[in-house]
C-alpha atoms as a PDB file:
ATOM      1  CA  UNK A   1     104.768  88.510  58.488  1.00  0.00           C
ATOM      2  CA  UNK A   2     104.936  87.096  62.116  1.00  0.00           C
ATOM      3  CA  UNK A   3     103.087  83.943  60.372  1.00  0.00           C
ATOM      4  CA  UNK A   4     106.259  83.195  58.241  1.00  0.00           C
ATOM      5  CA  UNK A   5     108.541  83.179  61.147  1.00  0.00           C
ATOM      6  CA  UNK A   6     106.744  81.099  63.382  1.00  0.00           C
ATOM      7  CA  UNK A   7     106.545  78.483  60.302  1.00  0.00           C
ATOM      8  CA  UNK A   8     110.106  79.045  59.922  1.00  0.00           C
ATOM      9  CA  UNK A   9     110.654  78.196  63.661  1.00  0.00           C
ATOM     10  CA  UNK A  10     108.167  75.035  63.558  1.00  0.00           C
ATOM     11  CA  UNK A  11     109.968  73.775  60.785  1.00  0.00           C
ATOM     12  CA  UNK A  12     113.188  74.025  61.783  1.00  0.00           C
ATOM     13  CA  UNK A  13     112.705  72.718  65.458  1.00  0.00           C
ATOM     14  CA  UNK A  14     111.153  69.571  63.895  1.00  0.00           C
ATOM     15  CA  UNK A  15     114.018  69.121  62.155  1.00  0.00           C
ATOM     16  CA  UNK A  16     116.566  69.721  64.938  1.00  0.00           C
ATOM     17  CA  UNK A  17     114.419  67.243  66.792  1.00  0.00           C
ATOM     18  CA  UNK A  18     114.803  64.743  64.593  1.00  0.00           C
ATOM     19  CA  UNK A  19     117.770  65.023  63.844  1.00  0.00           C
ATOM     20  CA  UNK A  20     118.914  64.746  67.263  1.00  0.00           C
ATOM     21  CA  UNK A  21     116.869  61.550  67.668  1.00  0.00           C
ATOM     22  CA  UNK A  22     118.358  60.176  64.833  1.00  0.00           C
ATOM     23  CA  UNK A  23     122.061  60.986  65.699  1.00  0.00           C
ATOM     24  CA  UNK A  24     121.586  59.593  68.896  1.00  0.00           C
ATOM     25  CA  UNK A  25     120.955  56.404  67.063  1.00  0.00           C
ATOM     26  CA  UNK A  26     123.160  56.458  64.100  1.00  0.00           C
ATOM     27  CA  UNK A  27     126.520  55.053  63.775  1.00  0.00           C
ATOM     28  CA  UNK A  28     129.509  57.677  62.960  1.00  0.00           C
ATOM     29  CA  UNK A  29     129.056  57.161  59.104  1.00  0.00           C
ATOM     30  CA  UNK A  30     125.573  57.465  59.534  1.00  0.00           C
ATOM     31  CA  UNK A  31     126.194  60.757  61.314  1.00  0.00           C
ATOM     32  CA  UNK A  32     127.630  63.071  59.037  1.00  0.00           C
ATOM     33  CA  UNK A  33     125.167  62.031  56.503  1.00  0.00           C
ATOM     34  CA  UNK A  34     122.055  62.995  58.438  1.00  0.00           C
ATOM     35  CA  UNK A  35     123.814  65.717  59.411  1.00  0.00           C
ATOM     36  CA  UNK A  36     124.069  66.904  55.456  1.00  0.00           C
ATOM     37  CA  UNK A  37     120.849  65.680  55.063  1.00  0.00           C
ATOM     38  CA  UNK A  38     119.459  67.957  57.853  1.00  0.00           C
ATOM     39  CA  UNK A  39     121.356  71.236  56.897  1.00  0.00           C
ATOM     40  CA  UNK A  40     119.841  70.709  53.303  1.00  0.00           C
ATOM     41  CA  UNK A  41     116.127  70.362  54.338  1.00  0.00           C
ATOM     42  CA  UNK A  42     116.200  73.355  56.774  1.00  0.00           C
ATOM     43  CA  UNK A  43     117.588  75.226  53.280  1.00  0.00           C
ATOM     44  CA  UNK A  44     115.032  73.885  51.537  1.00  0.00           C
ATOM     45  CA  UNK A  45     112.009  74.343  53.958  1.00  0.00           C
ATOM     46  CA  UNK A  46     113.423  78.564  54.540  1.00  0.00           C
ATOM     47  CA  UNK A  47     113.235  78.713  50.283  1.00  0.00           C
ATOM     48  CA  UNK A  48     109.711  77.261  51.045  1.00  0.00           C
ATOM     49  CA  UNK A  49     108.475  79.724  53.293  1.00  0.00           C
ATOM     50  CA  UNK A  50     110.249  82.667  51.318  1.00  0.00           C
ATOM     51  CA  UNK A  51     108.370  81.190  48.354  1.00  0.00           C
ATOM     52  CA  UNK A  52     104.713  81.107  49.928  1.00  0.00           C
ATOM     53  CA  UNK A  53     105.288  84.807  51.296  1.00  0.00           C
ATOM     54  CA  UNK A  54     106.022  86.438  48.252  1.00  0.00           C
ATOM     55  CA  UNK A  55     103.388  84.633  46.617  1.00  0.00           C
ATOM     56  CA  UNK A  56     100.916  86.124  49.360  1.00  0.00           C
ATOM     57  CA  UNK A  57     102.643  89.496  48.906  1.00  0.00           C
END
Protein backbone atom coordinates (compact mmCIF):
# COMPACT_ATOMS: atom_id res chain seq x y z
CA UNK A 1 0.00 0.00 0.00
CA UNK A 2 2.75 2.52 1.13
CA UNK A 3 4.43 1.40 -2.38
CA UNK A 4 1.51 3.04 -4.36
CA UNK A 5 1.80 6.29 -2.63
CA UNK A 6 5.29 6.84 -2.84
CA UNK A 7 4.86 6.10 -6.79
CA UNK A 8 2.10 8.44 -6.67
CA UNK A 9 4.39 11.10 -5.04
CA UNK A 10 7.46 10.32 -7.52
CA UNK A 11 5.28 10.77 -10.27
CA UNK A 12 3.70 13.67 -9.53
CA UNK A 13 6.84 15.67 -8.27
CA UNK A 14 8.44 14.87 -11.67
CA UNK A 15 5.80 16.36 -13.17
CA UNK A 16 5.55 19.52 -11.04
CA UNK A 17 9.23 19.76 -11.79
CA UNK A 18 8.90 19.88 -15.12
CA UNK A 19 6.43 21.68 -15.43
CA UNK A 20 7.88 24.41 -13.56
CA UNK A 21 10.98 24.25 -15.77
CA UNK A 22 9.02 24.47 -18.64
CA UNK A 23 6.78 27.47 -17.56
CA UNK A 24 9.67 29.26 -16.66
CA UNK A 25 10.54 29.05 -20.28
CA UNK A 26 7.35 29.22 -22.13
CA UNK A 27 5.70 32.17 -23.51
CA UNK A 28 2.03 33.07 -22.03
CA UNK A 29 0.27 30.95 -24.81
CA UNK A 30 2.59 28.36 -24.22
CA UNK A 31 1.65 28.50 -20.55
CA UNK A 32 -1.76 27.57 -20.17
CA UNK A 33 -1.19 24.77 -22.50
CA UNK A 34 1.47 22.99 -20.47
CA UNK A 35 -0.40 23.81 -17.77
CA UNK A 36 -3.50 21.54 -19.30
CA UNK A 37 -1.09 19.32 -20.42
CA UNK A 38 0.34 18.81 -16.88
CA UNK A 39 -3.04 18.54 -14.94
CA UNK A 40 -3.96 15.73 -17.54
CA UNK A 41 -0.81 13.53 -17.09
CA UNK A 42 -0.87 13.69 -13.23
CA UNK A 43 -4.76 12.27 -13.96
CA UNK A 44 -3.51 9.92 -16.03
CA UNK A 45 -0.37 8.65 -14.10
CA UNK A 46 -2.99 8.43 -10.46
CA UNK A 47 -5.48 6.06 -12.97
CA UNK A 48 -2.08 4.28 -13.56
CA UNK A 49 -1.16 3.54 -10.20
CA UNK A 50 -4.90 2.78 -9.15
CA UNK A 51 -4.75 0.38 -12.10
CA UNK A 52 -1.45 -1.61 -11.11
CA UNK A 53 -2.81 -1.87 -7.37
CA UNK A 54 -5.89 -3.48 -7.99
CA UNK A 55 -4.31 -5.66 -10.36
CA UNK A 56 -1.83 -6.73 -7.43
CA UNK A 57 -4.85 -6.91 -5.11
Amino acid sequence: MQIQAIAKGMAIGAAAGMAGYLLSSASSGERSRLKRRTVKAVHAIGAVMDSIADFIK
